[in-house]
C-alpha atoms as a PDB file:
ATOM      1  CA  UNK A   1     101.405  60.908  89.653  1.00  0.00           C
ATOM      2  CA  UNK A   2     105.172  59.884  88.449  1.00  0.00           C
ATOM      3  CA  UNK A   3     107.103  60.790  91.791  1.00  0.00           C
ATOM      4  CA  UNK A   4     110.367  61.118  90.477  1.00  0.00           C
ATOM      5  CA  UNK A   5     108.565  64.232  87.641  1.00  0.00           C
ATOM      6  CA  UNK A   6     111.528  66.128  87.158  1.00  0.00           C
ATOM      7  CA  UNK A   7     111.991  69.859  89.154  1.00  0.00           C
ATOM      8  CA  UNK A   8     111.451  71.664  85.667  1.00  0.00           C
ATOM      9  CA  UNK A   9     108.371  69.992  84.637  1.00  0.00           C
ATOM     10  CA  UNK A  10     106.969  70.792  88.348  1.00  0.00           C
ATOM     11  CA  UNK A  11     108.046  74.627  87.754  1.00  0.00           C
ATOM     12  CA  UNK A  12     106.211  74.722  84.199  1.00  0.00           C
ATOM     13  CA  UNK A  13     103.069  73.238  85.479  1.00  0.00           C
ATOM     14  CA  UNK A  14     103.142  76.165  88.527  1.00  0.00           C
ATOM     15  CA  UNK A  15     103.937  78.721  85.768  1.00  0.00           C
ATOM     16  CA  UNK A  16     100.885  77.866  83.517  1.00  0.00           C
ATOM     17  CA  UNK A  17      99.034  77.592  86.602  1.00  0.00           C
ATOM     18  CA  UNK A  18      99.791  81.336  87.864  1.00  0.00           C
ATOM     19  CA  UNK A  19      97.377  82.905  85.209  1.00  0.00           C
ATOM     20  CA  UNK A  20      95.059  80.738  85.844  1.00  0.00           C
ATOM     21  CA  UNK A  21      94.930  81.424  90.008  1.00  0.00           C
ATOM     22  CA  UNK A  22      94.638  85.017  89.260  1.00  0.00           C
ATOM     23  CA  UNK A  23      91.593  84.962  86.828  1.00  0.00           C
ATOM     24  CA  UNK A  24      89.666  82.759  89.448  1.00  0.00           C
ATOM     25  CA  UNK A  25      90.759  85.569  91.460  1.00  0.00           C
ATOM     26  CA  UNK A  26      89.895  88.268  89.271  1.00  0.00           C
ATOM     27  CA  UNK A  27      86.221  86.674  88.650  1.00  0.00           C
ATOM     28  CA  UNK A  28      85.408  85.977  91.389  1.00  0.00           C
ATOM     29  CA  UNK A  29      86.003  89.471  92.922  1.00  0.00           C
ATOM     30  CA  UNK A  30      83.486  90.398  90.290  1.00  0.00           C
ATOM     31  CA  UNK A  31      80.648  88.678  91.433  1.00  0.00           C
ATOM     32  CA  UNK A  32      82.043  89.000  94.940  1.00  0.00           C
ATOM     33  CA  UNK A  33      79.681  89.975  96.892  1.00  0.00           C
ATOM     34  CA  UNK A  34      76.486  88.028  96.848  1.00  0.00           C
ATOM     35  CA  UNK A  35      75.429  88.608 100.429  1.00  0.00           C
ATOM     36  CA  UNK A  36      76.150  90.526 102.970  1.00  0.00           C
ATOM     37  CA  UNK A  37      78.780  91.530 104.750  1.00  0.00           C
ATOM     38  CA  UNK A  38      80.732  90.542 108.290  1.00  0.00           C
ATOM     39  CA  UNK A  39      82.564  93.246 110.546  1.00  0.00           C
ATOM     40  CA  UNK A  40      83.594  91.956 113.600  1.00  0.00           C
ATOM     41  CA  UNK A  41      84.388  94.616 116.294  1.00  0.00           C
ATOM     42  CA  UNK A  42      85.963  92.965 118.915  1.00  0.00           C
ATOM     43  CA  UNK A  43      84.776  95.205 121.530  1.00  0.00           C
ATOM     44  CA  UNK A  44      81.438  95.891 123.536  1.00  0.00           C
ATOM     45  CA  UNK A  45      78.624  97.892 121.838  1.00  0.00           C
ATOM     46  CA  UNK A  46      78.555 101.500 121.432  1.00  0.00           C
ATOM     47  CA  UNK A  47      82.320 102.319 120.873  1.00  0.00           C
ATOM     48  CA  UNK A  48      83.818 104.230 118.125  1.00  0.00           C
ATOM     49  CA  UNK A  49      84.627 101.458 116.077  1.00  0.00           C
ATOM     50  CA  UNK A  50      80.562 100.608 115.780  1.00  0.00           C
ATOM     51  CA  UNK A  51      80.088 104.329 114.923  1.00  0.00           C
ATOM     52  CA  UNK A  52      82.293 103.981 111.684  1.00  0.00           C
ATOM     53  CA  UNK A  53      80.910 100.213 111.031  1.00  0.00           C
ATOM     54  CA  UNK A  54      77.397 101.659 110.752  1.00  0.00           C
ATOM     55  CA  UNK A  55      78.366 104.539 108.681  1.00  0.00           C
ATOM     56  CA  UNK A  56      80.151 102.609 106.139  1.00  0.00           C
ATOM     57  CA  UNK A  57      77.318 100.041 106.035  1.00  0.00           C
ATOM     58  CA  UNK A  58      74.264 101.823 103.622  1.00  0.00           C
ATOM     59  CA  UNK A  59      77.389 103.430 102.118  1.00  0.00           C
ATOM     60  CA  UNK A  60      78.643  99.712 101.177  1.00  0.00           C
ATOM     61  CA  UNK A  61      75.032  99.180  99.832  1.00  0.00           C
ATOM     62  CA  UNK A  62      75.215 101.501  97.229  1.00  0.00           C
ATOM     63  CA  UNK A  63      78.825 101.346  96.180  1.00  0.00           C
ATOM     64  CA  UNK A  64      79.369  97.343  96.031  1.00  0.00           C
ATOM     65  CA  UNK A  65      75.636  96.125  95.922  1.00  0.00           C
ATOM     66  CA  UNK A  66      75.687  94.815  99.378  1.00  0.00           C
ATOM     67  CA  UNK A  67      76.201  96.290 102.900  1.00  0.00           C
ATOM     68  CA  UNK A  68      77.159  94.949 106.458  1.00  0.00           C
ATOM     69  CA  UNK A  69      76.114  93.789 109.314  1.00  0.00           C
ATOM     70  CA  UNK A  70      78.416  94.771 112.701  1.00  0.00           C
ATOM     71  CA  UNK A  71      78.693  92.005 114.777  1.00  0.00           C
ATOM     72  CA  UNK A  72      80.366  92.592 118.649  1.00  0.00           C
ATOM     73  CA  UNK A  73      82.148  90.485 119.592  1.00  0.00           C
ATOM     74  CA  UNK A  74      84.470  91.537 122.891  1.00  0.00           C
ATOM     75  CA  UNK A  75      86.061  89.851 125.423  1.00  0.00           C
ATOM     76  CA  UNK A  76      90.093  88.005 125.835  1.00  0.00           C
ATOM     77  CA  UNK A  77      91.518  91.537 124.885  1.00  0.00           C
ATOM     78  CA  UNK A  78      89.978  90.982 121.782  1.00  0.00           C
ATOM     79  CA  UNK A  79      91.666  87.490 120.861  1.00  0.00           C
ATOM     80  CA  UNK A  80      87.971  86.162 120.994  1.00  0.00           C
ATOM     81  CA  UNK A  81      86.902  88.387 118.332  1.00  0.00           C
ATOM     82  CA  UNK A  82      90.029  88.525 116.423  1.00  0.00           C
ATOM     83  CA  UNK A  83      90.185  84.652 116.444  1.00  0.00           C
ATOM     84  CA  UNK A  84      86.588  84.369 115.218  1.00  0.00           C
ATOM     85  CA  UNK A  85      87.737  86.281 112.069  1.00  0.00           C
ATOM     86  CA  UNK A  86      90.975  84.054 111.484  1.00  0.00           C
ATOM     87  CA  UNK A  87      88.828  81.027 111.553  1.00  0.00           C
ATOM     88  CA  UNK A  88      86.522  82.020 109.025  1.00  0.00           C
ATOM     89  CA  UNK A  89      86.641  81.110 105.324  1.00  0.00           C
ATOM     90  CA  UNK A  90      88.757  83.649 103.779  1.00  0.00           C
ATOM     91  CA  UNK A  91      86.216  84.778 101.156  1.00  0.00           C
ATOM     92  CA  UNK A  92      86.014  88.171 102.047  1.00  0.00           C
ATOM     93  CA  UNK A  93      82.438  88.279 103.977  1.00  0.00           C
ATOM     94  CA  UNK A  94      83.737  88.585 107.350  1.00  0.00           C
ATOM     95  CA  UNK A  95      85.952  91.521 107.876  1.00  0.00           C
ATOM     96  CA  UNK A  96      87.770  92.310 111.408  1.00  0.00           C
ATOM     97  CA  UNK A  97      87.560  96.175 112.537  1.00  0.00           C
ATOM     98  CA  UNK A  98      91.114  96.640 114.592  1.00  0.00           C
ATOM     99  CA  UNK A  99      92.183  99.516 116.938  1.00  0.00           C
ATOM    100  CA  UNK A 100      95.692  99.795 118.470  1.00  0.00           C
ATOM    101  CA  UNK A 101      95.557  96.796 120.690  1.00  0.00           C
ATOM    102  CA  UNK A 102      95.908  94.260 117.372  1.00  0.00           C
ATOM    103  CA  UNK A 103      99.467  95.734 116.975  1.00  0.00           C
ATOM    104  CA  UNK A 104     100.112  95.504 120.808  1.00  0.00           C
ATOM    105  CA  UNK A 105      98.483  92.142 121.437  1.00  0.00           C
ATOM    106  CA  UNK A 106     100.838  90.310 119.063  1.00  0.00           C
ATOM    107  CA  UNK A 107     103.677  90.809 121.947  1.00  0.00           C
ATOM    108  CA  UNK A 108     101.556  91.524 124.690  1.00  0.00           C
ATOM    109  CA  UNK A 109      99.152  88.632 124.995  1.00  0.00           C
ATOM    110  CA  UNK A 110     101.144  85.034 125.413  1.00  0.00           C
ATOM    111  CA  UNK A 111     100.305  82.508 123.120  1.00  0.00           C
ATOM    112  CA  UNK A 112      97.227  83.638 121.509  1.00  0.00           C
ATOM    113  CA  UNK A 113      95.345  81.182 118.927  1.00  0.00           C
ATOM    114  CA  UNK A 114      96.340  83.176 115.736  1.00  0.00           C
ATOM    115  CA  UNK A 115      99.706  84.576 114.069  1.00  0.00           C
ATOM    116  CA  UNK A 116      98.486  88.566 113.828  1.00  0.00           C
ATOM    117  CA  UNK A 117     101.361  89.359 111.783  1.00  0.00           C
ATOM    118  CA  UNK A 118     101.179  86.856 108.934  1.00  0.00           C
ATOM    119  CA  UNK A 119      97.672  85.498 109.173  1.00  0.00           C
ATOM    120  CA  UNK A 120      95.795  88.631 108.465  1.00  0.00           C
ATOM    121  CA  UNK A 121      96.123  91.757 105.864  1.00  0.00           C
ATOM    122  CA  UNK A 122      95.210  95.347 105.996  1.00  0.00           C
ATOM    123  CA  UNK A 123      91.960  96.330 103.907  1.00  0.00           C
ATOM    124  CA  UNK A 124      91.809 100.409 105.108  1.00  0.00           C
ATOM    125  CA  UNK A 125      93.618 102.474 107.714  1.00  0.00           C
ATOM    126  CA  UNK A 126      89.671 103.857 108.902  1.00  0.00           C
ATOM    127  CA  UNK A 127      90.312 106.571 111.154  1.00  0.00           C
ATOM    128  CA  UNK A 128      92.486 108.196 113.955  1.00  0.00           C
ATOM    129  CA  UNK A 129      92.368 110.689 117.022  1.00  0.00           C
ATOM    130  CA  UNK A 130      95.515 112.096 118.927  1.00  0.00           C
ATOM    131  CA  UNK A 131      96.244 111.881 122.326  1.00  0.00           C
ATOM    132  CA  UNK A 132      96.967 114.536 124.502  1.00  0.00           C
ATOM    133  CA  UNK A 133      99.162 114.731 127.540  1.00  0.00           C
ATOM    134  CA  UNK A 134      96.884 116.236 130.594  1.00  0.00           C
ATOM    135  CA  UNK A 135      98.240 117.209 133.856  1.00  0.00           C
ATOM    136  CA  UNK A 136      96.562 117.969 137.265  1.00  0.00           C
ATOM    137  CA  UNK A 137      96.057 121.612 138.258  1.00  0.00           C
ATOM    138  CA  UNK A 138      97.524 120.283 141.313  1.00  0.00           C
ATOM    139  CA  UNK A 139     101.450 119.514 139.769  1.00  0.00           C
ATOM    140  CA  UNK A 140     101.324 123.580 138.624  1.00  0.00           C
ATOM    141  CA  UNK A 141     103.589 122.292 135.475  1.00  0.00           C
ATOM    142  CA  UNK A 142     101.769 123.636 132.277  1.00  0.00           C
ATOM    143  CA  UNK A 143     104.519 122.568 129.789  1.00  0.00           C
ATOM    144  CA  UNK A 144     106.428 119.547 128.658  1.00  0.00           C
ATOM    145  CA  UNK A 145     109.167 121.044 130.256  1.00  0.00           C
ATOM    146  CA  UNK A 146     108.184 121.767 133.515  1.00  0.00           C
ATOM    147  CA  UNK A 147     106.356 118.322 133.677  1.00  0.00           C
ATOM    148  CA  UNK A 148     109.752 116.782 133.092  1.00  0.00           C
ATOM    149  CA  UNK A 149     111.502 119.208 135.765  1.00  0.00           C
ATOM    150  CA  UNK A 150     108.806 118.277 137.980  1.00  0.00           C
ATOM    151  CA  UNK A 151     109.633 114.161 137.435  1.00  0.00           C
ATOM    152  CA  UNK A 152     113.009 114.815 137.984  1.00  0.00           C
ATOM    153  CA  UNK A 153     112.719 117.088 141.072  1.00  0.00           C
ATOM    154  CA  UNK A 154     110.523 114.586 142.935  1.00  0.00           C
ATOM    155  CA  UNK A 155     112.049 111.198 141.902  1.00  0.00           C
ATOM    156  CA  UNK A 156     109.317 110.817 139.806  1.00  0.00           C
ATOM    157  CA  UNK A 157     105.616 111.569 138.882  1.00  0.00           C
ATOM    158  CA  UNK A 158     102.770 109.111 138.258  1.00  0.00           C
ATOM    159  CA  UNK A 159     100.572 108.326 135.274  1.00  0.00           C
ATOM    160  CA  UNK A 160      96.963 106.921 134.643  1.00  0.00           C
ATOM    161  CA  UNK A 161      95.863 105.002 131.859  1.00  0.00           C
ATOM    162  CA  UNK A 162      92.621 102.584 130.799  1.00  0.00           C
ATOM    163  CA  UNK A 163      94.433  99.700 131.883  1.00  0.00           C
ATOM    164  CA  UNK A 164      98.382  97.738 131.106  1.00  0.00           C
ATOM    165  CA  UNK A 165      98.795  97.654 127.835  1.00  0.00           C
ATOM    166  CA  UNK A 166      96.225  99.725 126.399  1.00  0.00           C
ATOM    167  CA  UNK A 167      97.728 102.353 123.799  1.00  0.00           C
ATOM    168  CA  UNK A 168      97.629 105.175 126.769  1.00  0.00           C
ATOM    169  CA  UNK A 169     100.008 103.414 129.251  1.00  0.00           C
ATOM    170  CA  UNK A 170     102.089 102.949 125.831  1.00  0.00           C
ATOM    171  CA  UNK A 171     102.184 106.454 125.273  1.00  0.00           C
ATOM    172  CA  UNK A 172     103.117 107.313 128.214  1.00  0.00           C
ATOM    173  CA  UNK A 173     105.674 104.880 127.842  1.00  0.00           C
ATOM    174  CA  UNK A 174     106.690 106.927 124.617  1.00  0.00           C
ATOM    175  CA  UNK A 175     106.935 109.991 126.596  1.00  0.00           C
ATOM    176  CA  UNK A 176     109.267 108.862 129.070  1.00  0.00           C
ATOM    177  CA  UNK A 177     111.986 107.373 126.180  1.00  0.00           C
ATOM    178  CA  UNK A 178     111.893 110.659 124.739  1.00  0.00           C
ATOM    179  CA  UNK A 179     112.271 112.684 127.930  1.00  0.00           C
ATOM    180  CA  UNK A 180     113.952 110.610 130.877  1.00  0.00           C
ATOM    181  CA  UNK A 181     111.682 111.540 132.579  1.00  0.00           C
ATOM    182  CA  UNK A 182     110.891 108.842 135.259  1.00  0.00           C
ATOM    183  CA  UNK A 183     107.410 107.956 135.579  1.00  0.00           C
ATOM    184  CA  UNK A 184     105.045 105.404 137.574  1.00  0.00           C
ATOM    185  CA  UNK A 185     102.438 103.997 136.154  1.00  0.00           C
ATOM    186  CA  UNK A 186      98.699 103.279 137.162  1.00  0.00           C
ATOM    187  CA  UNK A 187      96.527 101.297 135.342  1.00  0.00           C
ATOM    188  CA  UNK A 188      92.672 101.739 135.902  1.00  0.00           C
ATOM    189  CA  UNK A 189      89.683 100.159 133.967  1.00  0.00           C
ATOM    190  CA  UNK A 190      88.783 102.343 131.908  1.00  0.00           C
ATOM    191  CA  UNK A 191      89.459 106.101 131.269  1.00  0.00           C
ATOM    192  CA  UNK A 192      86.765 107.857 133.139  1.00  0.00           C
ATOM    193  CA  UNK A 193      87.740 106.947 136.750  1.00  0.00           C
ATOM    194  CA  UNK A 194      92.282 107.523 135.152  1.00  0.00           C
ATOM    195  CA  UNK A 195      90.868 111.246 134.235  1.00  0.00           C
ATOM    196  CA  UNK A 196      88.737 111.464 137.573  1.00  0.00           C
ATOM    197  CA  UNK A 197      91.677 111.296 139.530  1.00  0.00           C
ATOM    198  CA  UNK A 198      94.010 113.401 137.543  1.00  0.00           C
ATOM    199  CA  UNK A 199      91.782 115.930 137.638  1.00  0.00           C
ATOM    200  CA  UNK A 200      91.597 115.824 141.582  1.00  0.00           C
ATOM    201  CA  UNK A 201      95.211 115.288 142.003  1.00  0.00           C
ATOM    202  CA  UNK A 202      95.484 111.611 143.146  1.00  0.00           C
ATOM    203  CA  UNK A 203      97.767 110.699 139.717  1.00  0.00           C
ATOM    204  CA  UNK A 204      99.966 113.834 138.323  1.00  0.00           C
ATOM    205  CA  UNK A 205      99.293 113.093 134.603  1.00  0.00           C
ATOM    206  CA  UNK A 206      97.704 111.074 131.871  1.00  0.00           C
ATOM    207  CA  UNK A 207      97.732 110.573 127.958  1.00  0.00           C
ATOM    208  CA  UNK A 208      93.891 111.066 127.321  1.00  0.00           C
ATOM    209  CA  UNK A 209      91.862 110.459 124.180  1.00  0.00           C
ATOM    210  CA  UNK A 210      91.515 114.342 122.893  1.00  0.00           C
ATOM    211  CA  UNK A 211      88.107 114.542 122.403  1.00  0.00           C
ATOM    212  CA  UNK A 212      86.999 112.665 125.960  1.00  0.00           C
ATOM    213  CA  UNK A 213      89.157 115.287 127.544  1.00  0.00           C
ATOM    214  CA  UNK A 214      88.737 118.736 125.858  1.00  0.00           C
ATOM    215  CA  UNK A 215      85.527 119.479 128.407  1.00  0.00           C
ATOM    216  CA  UNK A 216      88.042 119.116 131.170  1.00  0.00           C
ATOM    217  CA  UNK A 217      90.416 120.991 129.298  1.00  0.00           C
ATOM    218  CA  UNK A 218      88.399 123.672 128.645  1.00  0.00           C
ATOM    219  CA  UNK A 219      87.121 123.899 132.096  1.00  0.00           C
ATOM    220  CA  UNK A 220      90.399 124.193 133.676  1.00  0.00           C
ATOM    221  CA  UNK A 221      89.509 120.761 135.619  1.00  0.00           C
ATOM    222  CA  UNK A 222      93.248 119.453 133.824  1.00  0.00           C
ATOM    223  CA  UNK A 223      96.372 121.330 132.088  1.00  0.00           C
ATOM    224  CA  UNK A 224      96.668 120.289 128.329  1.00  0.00           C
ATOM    225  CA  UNK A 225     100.072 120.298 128.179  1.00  0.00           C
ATOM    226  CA  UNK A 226     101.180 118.556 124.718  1.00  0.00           C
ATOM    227  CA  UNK A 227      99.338 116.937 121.739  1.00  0.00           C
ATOM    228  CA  UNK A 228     100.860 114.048 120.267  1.00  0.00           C
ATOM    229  CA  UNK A 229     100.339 114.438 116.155  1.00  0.00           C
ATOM    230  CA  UNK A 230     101.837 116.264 113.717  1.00  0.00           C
ATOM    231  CA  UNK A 231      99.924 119.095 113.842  1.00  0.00           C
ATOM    232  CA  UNK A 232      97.410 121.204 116.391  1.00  0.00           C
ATOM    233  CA  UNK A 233      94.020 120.157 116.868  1.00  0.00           C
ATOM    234  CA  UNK A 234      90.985 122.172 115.901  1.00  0.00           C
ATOM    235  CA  UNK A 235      89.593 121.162 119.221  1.00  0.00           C
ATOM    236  CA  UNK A 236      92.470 122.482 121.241  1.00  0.00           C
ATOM    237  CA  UNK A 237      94.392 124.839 118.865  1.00  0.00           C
ATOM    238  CA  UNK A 238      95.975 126.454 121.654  1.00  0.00           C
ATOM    239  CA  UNK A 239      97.763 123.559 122.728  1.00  0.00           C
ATOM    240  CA  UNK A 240     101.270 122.506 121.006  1.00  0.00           C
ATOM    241  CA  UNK A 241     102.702 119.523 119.775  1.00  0.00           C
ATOM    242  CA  UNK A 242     105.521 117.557 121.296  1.00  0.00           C
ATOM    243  CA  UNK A 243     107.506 118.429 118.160  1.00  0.00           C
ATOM    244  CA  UNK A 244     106.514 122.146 118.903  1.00  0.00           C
ATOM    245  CA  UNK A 245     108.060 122.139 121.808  1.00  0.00           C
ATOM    246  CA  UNK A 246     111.465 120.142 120.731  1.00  0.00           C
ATOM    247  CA  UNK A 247     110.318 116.771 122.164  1.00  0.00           C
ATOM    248  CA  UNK A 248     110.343 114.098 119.133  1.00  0.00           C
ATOM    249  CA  UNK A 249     109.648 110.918 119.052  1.00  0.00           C
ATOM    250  CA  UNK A 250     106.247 110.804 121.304  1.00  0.00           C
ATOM    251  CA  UNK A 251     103.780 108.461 119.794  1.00  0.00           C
ATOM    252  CA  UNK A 252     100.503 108.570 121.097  1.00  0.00           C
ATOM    253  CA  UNK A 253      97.246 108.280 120.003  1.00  0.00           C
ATOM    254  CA  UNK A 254      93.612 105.612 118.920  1.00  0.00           C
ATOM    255  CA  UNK A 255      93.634 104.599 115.678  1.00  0.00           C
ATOM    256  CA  UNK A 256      90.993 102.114 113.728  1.00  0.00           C
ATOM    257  CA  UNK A 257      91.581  99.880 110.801  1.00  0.00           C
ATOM    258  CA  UNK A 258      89.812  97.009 108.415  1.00  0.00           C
ATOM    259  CA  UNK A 259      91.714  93.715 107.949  1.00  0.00           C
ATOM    260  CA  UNK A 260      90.858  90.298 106.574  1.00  0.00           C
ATOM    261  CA  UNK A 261      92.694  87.406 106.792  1.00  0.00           C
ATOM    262  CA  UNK A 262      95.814  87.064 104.121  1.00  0.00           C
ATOM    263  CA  UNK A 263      94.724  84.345 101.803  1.00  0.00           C
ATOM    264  CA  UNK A 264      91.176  86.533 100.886  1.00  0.00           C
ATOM    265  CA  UNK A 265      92.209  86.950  97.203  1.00  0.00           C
ATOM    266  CA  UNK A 266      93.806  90.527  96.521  1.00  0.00           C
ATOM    267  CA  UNK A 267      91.145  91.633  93.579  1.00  0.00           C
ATOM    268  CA  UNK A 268      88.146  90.874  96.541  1.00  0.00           C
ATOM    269  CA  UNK A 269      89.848  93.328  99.123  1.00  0.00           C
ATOM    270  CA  UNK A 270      91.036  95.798  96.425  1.00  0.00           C
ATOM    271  CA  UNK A 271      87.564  96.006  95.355  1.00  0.00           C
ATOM    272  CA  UNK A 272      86.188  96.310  99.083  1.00  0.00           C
ATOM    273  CA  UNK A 273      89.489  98.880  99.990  1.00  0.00           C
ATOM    274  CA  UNK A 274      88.415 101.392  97.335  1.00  0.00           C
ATOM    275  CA  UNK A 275      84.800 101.571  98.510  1.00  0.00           C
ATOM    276  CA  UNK A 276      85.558 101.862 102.146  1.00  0.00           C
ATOM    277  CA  UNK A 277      88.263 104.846 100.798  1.00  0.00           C
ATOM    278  CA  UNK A 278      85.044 106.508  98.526  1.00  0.00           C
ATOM    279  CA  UNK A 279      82.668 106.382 101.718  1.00  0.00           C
ATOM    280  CA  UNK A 280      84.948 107.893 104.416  1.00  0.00           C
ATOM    281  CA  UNK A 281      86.262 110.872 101.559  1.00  0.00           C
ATOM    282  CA  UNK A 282      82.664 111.529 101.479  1.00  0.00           C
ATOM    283  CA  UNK A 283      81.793 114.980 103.045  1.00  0.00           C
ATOM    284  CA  UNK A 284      79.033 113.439 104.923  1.00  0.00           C
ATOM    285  CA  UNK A 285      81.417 110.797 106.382  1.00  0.00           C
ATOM    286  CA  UNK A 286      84.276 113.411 107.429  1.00  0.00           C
ATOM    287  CA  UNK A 287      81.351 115.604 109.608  1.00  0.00           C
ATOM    288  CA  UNK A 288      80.244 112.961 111.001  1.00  0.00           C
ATOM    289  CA  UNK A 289      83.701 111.140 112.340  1.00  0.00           C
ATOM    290  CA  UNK A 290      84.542 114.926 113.200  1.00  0.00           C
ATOM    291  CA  UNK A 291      81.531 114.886 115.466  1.00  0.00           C
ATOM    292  CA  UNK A 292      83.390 112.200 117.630  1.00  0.00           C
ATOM    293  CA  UNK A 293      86.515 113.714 117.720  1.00  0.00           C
ATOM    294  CA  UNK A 294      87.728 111.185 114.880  1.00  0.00           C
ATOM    295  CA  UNK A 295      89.596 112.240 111.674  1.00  0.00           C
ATOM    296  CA  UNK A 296      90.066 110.328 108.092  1.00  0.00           C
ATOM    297  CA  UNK A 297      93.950 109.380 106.978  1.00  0.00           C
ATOM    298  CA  UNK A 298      94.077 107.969 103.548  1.00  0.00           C
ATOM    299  CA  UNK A 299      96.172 105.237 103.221  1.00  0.00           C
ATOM    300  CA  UNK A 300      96.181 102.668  99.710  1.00  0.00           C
ATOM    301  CA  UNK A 301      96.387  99.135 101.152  1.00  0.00           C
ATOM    302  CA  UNK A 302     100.312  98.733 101.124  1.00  0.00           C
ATOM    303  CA  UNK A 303     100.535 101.712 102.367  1.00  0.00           C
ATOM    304  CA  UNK A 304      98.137 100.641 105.389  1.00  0.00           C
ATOM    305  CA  UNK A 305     100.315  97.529 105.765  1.00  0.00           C
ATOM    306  CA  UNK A 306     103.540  99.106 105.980  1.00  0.00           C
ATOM    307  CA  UNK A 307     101.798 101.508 108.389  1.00  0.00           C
ATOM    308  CA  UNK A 308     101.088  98.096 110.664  1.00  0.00           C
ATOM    309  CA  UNK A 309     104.547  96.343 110.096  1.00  0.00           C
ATOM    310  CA  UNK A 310     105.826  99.357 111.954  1.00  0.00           C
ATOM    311  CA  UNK A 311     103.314  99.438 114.960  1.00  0.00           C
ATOM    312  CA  UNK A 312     104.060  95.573 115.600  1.00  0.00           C
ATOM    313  CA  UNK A 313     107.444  96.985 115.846  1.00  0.00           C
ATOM    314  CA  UNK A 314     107.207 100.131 117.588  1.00  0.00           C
ATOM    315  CA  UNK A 315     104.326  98.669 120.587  1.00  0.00           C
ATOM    316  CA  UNK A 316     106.612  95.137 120.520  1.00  0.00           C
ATOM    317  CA  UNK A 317     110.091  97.234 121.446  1.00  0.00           C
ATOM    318  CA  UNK A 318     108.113  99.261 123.834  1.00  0.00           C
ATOM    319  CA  UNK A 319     106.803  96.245 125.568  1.00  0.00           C
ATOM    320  CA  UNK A 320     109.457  94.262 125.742  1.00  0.00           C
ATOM    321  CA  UNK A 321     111.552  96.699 126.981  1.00  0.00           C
ATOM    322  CA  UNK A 322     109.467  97.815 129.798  1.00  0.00           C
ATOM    323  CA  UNK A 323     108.740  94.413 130.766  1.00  0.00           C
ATOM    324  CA  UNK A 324     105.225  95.424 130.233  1.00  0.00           C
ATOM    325  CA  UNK A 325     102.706  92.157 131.061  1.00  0.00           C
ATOM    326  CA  UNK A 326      99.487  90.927 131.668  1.00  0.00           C
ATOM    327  CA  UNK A 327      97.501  88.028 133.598  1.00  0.00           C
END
């Protein structure tokens, strides 16, 4: 090759070559696929991430030809699963099946392996369930305002979540730059024993999952004091929103999503976008996710990625302001 080919000839030859990157492109999302697929949940068995993997699989079948096997693959906080998926060829067979904590691990984990932000894309937004703020019989508060009065009278109230870092300890975070109302966390593993001892006093309050906590709820074992969403929940319709009650700016909740890494070309995971979007509008599909507390959002795929630029933002501000950290 000449080395000193002038800049304009260089820019012609990339022009001509443009067309030709997005046929390739084009054809070979048309024979794309030709086995089957990869979703890697990077979380134990039995969660609701494998629920929606195995109901889009037969789905997959019948829409694209070919369907999917789930793969687990936990551990690291999900860096070990996430990493598998940035390491493999970007041809659009192995898909990675995100919740909340691949928004919060890009600031939240030091140094992990992978670039979250530029080295994968957003195939679907899958599904989502609220959170709801829960409060011990024992604090008598049954509203957002009395829960705040109650902070502020006693120098402060404590909180449980599944553990630092997980989207309930951010929510809770959420709720106290919205109130001022000064709160101590305490992290558990796991949500069962964080609702355990709200409900027998031992931590004031907690940002639950809504569906793990409506028995509770319903039993009088916890106060439901606020749902975080946009609207009330069929499960708890008597309970308000935050923006109900003149509290904005609360965000918290579980949400699931479907990315591949970036350089998969566009026409594969347009193709693979539209029939994970036909199989969760599917009656069938909404009953089901309903079941588990879980409910379809609709997002096209810029959309969906627009929707993640702002939760790297939103979980990054909230951690780094808190000082939030783990080992």
């Amino acid at each position: 090759m000449d080395l000193h080919m002038s800049h304009a000839s260089l820019s012609r030859r990339a022009v001509l070559a443009c067309p030709a990157v997005a046929m390739s492109a084009r054809a070979q999302a048309q024979t794309w696929p030709t086995r089957q697929l990869r979703f890697v949940v990077p979380f134990t068995a039995g969660g609701s991430l494998d629920i929606v993997a195995r109901l889009l699989s037969p789905r997959l079948q019948e829409l694209i030809g070919q369907g999917a096997i789930t793969e687990n693959r936990p551990g690291g906080g999900t860096i070990i699963g996430t990493d598998a998926v940035a390491k493999a060829p970007a041809d659009g067979y192995t898909i990675l099946l995100i919740a909340n904590s691949f928004t919060i691990n890009a600031t939240l984990i030091r140094n992990p392996p992978f670039d979250a932000r530029r080295e994968f894309t957003g195939v679907n937004f899958l599904c989502f369930n609220p959170h709801v703020l829960v409060a011990s019989p024992r604090l008598n508060a049954g509203t957002v305002a009395e829960v705040v009065a109650a902070a502020r009278a006693r120098g402060g109230l404590s909180y449980a979540s599944s553990g630092t870092g997980t989207s309930l300890h951010l929510g809770g975070l959420s709720f106290q730059a919205s109130t001022g109302a000064p709160l101590t966390h305490i992290p558990y593993r796991g949500s069962a024993q964080a609702i355990t001892d709200v409900i027998s006093g031992q931590v004031d309050l907690m940002f639950a999952n809504l569906p793990d906590a409506v028995g509770a709820v319903r039993e009088g074992r916890v106060r439901a004091i606020a749902v975080a969403d946009s609207s009330r929940h069929a499960l708890l319709p008597e309970v308000p929103t935050f923006d109900e009650v003149g509290v904005q700016g609360v965000v918290s909740n579980s949400w699931f999503g479907m990315v591949a890494r970036a350089d998969v070309p566009a026409p594969i995971l347009d193709r693979l976008h539209s029939a994970v979007a036909q199989a969760l509008a599917e009656p069938a599909s909404i009953a089901r996710l309903a079941q588990v507390g879980l409910t379809t959002r609709p997002m096209a795929r810029p959309q969906f990625n627009e929707f993640l630029a702002a939760e790297f933002e939103r979980n990054g501000r909230l951690i780094v302001e808190n000082g939030v950290t783990v080992d």
